[in-house]
C-alpha atoms as a PDB file:
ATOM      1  CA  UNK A   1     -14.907  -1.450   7.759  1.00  0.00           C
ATOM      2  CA  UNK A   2     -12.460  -2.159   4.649  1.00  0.00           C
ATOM      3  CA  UNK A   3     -14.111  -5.786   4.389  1.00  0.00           C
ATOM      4  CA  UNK A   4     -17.737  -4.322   4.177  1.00  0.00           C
ATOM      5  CA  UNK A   5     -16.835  -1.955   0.620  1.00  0.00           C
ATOM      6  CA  UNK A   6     -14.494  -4.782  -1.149  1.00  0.00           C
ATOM      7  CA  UNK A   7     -11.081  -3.862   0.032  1.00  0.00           C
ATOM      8  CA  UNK A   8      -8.438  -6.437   1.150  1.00  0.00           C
ATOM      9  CA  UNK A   9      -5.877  -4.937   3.609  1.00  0.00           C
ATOM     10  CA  UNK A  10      -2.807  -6.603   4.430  1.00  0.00           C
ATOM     11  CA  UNK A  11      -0.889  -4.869   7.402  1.00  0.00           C
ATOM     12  CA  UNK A  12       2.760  -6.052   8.308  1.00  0.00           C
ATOM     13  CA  UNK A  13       4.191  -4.536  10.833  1.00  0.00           C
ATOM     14  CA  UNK A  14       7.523  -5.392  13.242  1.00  0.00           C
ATOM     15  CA  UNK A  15       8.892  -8.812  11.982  1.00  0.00           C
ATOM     16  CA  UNK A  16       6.479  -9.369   9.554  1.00  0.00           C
ATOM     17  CA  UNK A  17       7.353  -6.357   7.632  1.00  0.00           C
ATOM     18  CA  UNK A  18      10.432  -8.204   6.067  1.00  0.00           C
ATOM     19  CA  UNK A  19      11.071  -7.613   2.599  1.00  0.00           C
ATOM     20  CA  UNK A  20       9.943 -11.504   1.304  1.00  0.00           C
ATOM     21  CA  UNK A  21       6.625 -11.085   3.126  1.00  0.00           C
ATOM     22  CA  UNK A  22       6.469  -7.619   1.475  1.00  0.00           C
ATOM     23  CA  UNK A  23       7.245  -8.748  -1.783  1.00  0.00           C
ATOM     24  CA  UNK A  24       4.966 -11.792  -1.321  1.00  0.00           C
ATOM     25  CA  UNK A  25       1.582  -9.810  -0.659  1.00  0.00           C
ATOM     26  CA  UNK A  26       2.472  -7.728  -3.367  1.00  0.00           C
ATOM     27  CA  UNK A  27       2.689 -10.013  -5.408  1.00  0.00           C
ATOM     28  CA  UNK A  28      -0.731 -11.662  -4.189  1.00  0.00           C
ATOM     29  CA  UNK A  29      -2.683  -8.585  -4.188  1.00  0.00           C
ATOM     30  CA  UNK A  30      -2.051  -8.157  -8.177  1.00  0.00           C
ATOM     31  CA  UNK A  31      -2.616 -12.020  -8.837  1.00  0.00           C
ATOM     32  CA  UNK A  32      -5.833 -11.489  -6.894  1.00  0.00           C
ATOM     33  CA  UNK A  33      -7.168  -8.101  -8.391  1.00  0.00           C
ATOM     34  CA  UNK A  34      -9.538  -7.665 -11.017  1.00  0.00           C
ATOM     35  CA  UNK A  35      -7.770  -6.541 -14.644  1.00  0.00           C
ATOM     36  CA  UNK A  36      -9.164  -3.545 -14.171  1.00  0.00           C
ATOM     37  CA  UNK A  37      -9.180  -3.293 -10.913  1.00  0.00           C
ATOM     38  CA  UNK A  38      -6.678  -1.215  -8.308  1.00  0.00           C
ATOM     39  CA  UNK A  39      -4.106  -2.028  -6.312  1.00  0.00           C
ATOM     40  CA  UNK A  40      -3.013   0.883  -3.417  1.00  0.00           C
ATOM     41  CA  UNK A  41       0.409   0.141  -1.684  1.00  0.00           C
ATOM     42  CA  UNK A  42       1.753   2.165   1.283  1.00  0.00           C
ATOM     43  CA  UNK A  43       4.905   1.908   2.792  1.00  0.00           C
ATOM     44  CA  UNK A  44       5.943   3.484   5.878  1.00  0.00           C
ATOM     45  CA  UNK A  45       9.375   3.425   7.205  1.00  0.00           C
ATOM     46  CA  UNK A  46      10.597   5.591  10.593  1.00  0.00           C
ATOM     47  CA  UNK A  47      13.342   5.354  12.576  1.00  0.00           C
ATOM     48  CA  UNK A  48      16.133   3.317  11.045  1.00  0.00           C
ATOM     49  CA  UNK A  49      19.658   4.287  10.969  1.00  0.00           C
ATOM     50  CA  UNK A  50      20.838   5.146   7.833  1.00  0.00           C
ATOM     51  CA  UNK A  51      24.774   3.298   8.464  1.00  0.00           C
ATOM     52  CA  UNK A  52      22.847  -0.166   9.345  1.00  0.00           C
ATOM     53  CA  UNK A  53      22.826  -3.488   6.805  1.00  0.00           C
ATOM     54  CA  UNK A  54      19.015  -2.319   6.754  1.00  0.00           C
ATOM     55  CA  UNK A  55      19.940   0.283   4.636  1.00  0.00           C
ATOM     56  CA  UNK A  56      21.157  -1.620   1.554  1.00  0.00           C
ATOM     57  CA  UNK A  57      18.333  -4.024   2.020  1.00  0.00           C
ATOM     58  CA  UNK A  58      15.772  -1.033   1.609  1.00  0.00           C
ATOM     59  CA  UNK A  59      17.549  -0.185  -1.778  1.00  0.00           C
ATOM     60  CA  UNK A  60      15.885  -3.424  -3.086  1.00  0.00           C
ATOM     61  CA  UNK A  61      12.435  -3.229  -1.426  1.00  0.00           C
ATOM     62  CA  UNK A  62      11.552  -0.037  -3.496  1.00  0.00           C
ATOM     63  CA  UNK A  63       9.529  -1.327  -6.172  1.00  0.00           C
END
């Protein structure tokens, strides 16, 4: 339904929700968007321990 008004989703979930890939497609959704065009990025995040390495690593992935 996205496709059929213009939009480009990109999901990653699981293992392909590390922070290079994130980085990467946000990176290629504002190379690929019109100047005056929009870019919408959510991030969801449940569950994760807050005393695991992931922590420190999520420091970095907040834009």
């Amino acid at each position: 339904m996205a496709a059929a008004h213009g939009y480009v989703v990109r999901l990653l979930t699981d293992h392909r929700a590390t922070r290079s890939l994130i980085t990467s497609a946000v990176r290629d959704a504002a190379l690929a968007a019109d100047p005056d065009g929009t870019i919408l990025f959510f991030f969801s995040r449940h569950g994760f321990d807050c005393g695991s390495p992931q922590k420190q690593d999520m420091k970095s992935v907040i834009f």
